[in-house]
PDB file of N, CA and C in Angstrom:
ATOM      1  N   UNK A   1     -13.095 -25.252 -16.264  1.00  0.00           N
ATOM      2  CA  UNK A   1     -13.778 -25.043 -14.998  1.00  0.00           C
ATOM      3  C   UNK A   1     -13.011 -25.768 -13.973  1.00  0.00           C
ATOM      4  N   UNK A   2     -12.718 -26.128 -12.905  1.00  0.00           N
ATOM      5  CA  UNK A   2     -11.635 -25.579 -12.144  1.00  0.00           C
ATOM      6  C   UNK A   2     -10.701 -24.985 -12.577  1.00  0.00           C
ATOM      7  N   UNK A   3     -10.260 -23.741 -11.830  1.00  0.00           N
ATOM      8  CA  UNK A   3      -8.851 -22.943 -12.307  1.00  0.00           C
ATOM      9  C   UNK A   3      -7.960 -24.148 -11.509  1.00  0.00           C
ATOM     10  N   UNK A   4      -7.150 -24.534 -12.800  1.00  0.00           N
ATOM     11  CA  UNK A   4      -5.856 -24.908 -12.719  1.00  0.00           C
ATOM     12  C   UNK A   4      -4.806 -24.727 -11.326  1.00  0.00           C
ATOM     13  N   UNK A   5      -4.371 -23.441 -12.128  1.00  0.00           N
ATOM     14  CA  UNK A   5      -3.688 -22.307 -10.778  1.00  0.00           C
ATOM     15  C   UNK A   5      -3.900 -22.452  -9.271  1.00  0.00           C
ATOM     16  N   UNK A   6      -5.390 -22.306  -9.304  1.00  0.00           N
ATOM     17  CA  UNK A   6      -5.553 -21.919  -7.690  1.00  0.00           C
ATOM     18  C   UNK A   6      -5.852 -23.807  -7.186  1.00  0.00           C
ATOM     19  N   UNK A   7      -5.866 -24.537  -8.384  1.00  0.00           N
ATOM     20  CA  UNK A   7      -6.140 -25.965  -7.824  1.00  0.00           C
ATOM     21  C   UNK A   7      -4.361 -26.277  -7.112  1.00  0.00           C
ATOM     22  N   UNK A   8      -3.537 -25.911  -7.998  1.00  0.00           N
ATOM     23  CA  UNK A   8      -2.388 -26.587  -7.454  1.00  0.00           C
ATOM     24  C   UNK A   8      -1.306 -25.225  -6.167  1.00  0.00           C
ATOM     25  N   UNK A   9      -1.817 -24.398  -6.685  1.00  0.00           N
ATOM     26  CA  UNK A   9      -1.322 -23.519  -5.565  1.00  0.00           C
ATOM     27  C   UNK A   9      -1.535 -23.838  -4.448  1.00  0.00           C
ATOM     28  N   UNK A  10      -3.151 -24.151  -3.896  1.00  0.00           N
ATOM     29  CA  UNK A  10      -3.812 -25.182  -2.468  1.00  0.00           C
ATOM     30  C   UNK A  10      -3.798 -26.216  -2.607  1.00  0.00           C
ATOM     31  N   UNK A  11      -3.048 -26.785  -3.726  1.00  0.00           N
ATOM     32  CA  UNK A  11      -2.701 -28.460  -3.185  1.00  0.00           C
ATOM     33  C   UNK A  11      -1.240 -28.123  -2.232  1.00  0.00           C
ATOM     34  N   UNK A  12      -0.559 -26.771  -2.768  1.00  0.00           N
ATOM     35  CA  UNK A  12       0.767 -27.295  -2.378  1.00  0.00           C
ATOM     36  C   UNK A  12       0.991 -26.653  -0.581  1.00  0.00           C
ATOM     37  N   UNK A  13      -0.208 -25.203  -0.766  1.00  0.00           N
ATOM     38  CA  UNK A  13      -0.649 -25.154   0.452  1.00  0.00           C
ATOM     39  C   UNK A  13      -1.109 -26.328   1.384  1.00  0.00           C
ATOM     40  N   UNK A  14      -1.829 -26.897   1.117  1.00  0.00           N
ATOM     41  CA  UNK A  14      -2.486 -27.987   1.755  1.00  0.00           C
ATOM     42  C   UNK A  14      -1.263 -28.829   2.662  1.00  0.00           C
ATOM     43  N   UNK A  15      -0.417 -29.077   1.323  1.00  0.00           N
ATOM     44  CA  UNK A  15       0.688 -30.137   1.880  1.00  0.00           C
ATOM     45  C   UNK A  15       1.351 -28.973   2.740  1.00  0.00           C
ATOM     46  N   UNK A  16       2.131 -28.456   2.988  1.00  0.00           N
ATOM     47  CA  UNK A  16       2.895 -27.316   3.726  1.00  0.00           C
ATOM     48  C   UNK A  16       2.180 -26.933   4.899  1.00  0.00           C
ATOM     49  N   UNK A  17       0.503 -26.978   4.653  1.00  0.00           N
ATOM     50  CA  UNK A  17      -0.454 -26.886   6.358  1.00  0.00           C
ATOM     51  C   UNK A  17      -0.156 -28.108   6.742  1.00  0.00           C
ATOM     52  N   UNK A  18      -0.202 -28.901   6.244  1.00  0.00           N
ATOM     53  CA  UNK A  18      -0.324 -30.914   6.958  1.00  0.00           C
ATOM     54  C   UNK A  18       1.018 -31.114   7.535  1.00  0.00           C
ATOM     55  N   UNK A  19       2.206 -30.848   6.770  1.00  0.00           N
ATOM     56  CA  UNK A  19       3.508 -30.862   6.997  1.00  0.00           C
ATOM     57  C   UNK A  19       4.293 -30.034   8.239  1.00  0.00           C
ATOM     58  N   UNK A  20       3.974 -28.873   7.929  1.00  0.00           N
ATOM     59  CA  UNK A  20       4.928 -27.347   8.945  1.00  0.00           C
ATOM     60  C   UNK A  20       4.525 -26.963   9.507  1.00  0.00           C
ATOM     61  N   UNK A  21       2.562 -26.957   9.706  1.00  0.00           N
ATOM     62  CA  UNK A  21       1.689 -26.231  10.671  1.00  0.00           C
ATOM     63  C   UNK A  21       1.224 -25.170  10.118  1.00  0.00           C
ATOM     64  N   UNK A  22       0.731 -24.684  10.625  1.00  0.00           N
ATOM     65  CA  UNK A  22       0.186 -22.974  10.231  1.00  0.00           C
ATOM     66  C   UNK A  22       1.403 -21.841  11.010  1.00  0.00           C
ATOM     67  N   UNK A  23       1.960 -22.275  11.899  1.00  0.00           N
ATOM     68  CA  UNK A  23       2.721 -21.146  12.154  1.00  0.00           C
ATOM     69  C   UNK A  23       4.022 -21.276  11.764  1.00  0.00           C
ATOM     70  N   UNK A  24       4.414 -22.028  10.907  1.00  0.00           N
ATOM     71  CA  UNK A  24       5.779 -21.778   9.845  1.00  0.00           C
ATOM     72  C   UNK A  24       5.406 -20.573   8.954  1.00  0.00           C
ATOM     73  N   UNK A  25       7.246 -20.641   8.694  1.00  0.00           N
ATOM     74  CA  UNK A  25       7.679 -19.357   7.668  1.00  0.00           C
ATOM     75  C   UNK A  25       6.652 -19.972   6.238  1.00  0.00           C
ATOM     76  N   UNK A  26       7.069 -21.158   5.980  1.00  0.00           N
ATOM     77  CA  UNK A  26       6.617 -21.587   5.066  1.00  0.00           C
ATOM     78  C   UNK A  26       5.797 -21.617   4.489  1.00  0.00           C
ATOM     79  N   UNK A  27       4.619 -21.588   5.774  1.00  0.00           N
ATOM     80  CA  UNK A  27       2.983 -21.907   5.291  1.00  0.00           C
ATOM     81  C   UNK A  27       2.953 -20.375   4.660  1.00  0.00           C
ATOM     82  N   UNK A  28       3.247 -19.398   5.677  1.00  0.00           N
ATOM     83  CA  UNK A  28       3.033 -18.303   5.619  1.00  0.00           C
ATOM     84  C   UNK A  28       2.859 -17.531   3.892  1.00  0.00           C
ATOM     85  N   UNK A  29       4.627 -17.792   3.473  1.00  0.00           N
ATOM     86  CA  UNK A  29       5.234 -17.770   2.379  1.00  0.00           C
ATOM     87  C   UNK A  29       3.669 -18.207   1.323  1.00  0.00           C
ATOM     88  N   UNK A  30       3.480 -19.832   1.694  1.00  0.00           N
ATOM     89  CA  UNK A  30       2.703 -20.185   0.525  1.00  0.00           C
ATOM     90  C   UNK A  30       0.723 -19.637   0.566  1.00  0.00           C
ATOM     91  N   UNK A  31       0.487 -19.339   1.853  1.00  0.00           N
ATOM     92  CA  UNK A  31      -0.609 -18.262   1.417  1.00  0.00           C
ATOM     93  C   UNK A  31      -0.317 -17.375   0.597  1.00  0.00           C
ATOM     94  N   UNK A  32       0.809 -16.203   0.933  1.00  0.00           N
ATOM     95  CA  UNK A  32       0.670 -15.231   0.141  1.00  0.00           C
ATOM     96  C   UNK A  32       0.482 -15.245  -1.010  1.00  0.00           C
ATOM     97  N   UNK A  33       1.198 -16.536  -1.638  1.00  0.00           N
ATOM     98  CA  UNK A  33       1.263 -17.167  -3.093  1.00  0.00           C
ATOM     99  C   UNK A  33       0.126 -17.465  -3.211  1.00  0.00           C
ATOM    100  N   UNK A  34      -1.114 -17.786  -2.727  1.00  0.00           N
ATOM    101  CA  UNK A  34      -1.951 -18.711  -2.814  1.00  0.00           C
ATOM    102  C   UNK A  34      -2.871 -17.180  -3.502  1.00  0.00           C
ATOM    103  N   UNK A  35      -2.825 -16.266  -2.275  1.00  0.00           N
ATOM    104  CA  UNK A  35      -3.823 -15.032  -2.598  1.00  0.00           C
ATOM    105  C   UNK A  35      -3.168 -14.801  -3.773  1.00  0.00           C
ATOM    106  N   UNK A  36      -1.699 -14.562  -4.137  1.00  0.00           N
ATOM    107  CA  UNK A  36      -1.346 -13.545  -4.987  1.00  0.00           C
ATOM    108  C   UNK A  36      -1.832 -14.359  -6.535  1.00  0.00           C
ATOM    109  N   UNK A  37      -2.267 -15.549  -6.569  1.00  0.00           N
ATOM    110  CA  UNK A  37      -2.685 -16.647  -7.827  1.00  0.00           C
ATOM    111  C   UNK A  37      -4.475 -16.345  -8.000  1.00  0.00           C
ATOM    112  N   UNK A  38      -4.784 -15.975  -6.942  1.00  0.00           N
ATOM    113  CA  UNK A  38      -6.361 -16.078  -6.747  1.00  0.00           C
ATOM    114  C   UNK A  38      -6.450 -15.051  -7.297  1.00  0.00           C
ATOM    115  N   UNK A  39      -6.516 -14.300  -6.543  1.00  0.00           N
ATOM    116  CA  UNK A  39      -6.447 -12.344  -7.132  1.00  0.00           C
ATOM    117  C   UNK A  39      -5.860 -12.339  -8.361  1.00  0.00           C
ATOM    118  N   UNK A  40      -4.921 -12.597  -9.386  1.00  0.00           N
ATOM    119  CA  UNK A  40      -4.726 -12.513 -10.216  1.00  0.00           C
ATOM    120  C   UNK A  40      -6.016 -13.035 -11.507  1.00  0.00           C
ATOM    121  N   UNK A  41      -6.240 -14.505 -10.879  1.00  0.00           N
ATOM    122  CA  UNK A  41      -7.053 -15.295 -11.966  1.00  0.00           C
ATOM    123  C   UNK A  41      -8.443 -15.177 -11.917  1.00  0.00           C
ATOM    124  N   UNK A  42      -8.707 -13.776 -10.479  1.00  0.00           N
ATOM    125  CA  UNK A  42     -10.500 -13.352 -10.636  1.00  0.00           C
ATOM    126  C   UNK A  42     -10.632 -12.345 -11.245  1.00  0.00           C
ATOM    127  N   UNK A  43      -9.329 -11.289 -10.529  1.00  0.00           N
ATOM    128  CA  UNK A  43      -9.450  -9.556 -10.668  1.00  0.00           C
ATOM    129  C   UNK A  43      -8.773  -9.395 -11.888  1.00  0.00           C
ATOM    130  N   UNK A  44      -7.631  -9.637 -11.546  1.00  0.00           N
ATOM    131  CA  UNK A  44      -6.809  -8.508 -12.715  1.00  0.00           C
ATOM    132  C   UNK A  44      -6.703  -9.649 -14.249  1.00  0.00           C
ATOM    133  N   UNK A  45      -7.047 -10.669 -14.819  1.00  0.00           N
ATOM    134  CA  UNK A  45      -6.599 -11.587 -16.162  1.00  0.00           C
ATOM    135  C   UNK A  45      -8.491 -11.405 -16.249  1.00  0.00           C
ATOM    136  N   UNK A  46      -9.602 -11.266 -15.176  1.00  0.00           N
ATOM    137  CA  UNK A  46     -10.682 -11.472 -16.354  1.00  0.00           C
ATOM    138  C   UNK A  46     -10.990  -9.572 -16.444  1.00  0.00           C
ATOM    139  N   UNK A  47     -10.761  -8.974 -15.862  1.00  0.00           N
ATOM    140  CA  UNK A  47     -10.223  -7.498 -16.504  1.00  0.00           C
ATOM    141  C   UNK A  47      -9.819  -7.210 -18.028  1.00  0.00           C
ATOM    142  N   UNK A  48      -8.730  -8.143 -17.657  1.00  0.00           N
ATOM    143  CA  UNK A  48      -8.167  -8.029 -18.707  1.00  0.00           C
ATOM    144  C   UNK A  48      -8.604  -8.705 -20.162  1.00  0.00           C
ATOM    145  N   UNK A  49      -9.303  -9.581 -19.568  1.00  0.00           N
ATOM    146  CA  UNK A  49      -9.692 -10.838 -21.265  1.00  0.00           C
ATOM    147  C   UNK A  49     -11.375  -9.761 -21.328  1.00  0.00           C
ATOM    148  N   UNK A  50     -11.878  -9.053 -20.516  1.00  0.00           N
ATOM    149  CA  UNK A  50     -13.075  -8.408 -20.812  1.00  0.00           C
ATOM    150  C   UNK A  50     -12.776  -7.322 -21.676  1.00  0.00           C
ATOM    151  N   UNK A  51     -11.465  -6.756 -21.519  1.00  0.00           N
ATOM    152  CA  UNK A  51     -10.702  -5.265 -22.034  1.00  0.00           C
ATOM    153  C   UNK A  51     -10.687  -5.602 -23.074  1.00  0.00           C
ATOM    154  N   UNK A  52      -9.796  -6.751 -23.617  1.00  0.00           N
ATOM    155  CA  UNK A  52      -9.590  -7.537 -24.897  1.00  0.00           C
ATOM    156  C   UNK A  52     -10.756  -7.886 -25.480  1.00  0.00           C
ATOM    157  N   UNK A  53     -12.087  -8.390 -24.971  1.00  0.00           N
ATOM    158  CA  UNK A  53     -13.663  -8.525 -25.679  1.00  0.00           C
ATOM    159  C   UNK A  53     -14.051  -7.419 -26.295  1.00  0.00           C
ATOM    160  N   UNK A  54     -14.120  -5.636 -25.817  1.00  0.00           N
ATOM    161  CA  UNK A  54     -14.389  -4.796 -25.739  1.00  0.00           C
ATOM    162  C   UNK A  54     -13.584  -4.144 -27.266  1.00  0.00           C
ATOM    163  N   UNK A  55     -12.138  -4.524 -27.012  1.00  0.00           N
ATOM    164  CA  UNK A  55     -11.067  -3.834 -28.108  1.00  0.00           C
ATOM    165  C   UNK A  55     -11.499  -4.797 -29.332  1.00  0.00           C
ATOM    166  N   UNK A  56     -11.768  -5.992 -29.159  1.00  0.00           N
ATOM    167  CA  UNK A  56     -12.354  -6.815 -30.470  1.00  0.00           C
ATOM    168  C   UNK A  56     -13.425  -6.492 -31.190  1.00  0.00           C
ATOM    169  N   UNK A  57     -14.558  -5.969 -30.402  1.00  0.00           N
ATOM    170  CA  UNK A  57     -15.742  -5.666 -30.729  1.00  0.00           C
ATOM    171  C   UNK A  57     -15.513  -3.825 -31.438  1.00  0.00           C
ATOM    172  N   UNK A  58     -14.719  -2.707 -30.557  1.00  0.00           N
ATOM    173  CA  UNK A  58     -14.570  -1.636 -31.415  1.00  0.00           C
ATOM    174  C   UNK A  58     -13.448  -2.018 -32.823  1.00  0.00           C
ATOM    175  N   UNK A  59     -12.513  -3.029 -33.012  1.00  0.00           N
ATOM    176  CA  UNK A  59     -11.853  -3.143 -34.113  1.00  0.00           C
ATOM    177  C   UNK A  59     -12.804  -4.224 -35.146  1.00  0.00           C
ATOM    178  N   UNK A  60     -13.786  -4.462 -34.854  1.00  0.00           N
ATOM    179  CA  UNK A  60     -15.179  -5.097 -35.540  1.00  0.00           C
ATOM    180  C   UNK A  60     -15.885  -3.816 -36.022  1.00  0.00           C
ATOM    181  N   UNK A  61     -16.794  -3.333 -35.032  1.00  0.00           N
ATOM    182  CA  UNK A  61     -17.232  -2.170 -35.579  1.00  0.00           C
ATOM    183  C   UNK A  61     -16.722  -1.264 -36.752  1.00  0.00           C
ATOM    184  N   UNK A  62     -15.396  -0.255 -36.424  1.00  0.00           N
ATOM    185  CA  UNK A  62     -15.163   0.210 -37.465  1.00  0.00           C
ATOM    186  C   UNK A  62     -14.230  -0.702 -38.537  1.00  0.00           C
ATOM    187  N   UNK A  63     -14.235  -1.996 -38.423  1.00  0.00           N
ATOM    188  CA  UNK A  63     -14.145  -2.641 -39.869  1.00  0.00           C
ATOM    189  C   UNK A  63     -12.668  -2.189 -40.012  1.00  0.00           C
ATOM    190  N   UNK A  64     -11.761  -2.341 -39.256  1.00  0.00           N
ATOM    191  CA  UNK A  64     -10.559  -2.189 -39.288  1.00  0.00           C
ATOM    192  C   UNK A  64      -9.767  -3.556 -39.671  1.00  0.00           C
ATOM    193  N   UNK A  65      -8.300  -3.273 -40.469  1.00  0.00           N
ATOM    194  CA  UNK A  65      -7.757  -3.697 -40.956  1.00  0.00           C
ATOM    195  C   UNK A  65      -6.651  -4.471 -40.063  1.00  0.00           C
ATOM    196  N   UNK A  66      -6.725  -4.172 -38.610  1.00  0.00           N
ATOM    197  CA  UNK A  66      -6.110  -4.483 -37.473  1.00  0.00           C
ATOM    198  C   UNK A  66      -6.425  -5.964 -37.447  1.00  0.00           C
ATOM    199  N   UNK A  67      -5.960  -6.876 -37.000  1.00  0.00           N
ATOM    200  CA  UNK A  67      -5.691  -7.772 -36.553  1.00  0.00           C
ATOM    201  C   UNK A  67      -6.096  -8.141 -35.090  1.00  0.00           C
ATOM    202  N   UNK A  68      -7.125  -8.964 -35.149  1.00  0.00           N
ATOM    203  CA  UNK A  68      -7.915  -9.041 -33.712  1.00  0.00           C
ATOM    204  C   UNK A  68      -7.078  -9.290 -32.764  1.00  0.00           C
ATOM    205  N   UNK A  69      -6.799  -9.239 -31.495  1.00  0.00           N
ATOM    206  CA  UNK A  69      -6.095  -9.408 -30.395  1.00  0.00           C
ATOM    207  C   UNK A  69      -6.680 -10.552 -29.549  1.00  0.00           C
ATOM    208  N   UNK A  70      -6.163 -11.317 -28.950  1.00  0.00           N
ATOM    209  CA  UNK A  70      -6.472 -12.786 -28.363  1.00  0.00           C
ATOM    210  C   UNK A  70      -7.772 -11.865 -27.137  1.00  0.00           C
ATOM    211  N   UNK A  71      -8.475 -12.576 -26.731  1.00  0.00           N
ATOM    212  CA  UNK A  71      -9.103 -12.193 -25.701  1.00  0.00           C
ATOM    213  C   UNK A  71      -9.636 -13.445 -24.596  1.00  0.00           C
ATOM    214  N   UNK A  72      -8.490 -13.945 -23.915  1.00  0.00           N
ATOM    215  CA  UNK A  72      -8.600 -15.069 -22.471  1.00  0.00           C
ATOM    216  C   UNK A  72      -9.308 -14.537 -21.253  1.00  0.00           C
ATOM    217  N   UNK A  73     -10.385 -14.878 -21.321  1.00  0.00           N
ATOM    218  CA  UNK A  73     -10.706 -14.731 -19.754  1.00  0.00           C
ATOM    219  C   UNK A  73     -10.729 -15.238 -18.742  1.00  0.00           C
ATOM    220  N   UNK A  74     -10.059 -14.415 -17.304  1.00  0.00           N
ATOM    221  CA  UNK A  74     -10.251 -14.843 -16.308  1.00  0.00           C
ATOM    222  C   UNK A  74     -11.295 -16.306 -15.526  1.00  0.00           C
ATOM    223  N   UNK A  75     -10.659 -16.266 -14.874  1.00  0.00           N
ATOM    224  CA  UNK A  75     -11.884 -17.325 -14.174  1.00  0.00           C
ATOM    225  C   UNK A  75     -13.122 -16.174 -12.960  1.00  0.00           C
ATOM    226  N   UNK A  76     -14.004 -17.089 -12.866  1.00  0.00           N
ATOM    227  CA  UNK A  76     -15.130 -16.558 -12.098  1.00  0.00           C
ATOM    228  C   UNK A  76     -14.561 -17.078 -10.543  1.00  0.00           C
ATOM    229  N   UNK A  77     -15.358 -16.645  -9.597  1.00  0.00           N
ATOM    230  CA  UNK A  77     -15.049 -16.778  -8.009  1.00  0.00           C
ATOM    231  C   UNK A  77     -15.342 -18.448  -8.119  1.00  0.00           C
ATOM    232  N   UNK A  78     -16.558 -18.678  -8.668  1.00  0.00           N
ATOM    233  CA  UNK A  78     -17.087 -20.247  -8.491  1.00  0.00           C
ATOM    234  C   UNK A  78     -16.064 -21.251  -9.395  1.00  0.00           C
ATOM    235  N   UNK A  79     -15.018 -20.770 -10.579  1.00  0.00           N
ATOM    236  CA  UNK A  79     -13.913 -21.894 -11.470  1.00  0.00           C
ATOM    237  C   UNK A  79     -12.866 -21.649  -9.597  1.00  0.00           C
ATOM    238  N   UNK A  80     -12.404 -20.829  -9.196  1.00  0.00           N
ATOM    239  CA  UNK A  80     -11.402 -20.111  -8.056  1.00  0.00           C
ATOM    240  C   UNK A  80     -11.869 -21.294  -6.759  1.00  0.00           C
ATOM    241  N   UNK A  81     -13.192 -21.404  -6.438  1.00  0.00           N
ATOM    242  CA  UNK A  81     -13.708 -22.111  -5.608  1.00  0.00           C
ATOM    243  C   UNK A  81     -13.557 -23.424  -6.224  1.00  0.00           C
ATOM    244  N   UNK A  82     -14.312 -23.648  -6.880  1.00  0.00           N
ATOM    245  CA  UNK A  82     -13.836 -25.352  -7.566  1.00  0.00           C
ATOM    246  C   UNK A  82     -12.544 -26.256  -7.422  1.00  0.00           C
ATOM    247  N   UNK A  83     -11.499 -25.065  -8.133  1.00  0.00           N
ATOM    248  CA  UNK A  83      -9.955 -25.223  -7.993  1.00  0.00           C
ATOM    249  C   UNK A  83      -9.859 -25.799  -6.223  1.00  0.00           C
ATOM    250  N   UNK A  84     -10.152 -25.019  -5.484  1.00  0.00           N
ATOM    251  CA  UNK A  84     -10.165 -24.600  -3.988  1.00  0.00           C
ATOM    252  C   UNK A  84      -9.785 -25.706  -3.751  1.00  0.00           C
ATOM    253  N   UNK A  85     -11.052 -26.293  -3.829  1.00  0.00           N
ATOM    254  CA  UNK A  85     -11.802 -27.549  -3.392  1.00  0.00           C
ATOM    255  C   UNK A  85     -10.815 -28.543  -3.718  1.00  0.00           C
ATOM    256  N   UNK A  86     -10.681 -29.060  -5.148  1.00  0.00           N
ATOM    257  CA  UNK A  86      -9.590 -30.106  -5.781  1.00  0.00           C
ATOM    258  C   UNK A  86      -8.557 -30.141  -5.085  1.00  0.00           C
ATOM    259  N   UNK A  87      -8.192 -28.527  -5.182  1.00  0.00           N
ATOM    260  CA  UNK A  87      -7.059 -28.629  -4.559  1.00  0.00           C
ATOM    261  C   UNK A  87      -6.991 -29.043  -3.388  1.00  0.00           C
ATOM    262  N   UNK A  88      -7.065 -28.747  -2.161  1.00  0.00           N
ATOM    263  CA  UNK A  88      -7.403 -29.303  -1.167  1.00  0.00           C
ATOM    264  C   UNK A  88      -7.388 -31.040  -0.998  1.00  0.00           C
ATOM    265  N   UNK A  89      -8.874 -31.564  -1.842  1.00  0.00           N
ATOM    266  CA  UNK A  89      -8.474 -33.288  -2.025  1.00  0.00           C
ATOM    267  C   UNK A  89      -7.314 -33.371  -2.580  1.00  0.00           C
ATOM    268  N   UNK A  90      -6.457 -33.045  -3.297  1.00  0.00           N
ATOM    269  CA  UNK A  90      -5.292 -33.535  -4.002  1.00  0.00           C
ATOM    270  C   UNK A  90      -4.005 -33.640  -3.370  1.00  0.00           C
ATOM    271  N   UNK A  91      -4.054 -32.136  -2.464  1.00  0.00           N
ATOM    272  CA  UNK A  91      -3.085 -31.825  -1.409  1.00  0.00           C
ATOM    273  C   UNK A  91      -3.001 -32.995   0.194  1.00  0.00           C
ATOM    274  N   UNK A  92      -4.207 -33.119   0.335  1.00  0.00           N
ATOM    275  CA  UNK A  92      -4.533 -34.054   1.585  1.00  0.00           C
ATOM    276  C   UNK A  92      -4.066 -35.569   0.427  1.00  0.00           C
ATOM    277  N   UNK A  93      -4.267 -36.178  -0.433  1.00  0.00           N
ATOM    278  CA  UNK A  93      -4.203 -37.149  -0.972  1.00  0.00           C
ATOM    279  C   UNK A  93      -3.203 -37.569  -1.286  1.00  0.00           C
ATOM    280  N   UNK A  94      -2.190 -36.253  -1.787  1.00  0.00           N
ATOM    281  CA  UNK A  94      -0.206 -36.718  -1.717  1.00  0.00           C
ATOM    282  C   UNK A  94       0.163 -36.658  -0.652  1.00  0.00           C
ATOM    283  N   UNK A  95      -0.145 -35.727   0.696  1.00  0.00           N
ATOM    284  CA  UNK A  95       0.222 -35.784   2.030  1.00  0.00           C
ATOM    285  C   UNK A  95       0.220 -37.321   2.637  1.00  0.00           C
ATOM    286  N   UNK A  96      -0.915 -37.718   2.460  1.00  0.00           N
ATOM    287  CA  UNK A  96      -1.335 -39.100   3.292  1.00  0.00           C
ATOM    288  C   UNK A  96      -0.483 -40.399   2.400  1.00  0.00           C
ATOM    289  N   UNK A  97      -0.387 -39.961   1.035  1.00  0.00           N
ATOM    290  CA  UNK A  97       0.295 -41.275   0.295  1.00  0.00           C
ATOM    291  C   UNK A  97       1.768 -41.191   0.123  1.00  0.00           C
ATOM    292  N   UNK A  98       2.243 -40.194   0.825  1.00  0.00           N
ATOM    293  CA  UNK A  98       3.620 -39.328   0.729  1.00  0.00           C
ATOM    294  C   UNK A  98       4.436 -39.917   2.856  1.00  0.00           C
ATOM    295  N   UNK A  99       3.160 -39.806   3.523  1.00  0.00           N
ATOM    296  CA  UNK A  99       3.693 -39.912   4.358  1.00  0.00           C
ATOM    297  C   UNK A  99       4.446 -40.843   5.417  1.00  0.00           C
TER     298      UNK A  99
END
């Protein structure tokens, strides 16, 4: 429970807003990164670890000889928010002890 990911992606945002401003190339750069980590670890990986619940449960059913397939799920909006948050204190916390 905090995602990892989106904790240190907005720490590093954080530092890069405190540092370059909001209207650098930079910051810019590290939103996109920031969405493209978020969106991954809500939408498309718990998609995917639900797809993998689903394929476990029909290779259960018919009692197949297959070999279960890992099934990781995504994080929820509220692990994404949590991260947010950390991140954020962590990012402001190397900024200020960095500076």
């Amino acid at each position: 429970m905090p995602s990892s990911h989106a904790a240190t992606s907005i720490a590093v945002w954080t530092v890069v807003l405190l540092t370059d401003g909001p209207k650098s190339a930079v910051f810019g750069l590290a939103t996109l990164i920031v969405l493209i980590v978020c969106y991954d670890a809500v939408k498309v990986r718990r998609s995917v670890g639900e797809q993998g619940e689903a394929l476990q449960s029909l290779i259960k059913e018919v009692k197949s000889d297959v070999s279960l397939p890992r099934a990781a799920k995504g994080h929820t909006p509220l692990e994404i928010f949590a991260g947010a948050v950390l991140g954020v204190i962590v990012g402001y916390v190397v900024f200020i002890a960095t500076k």
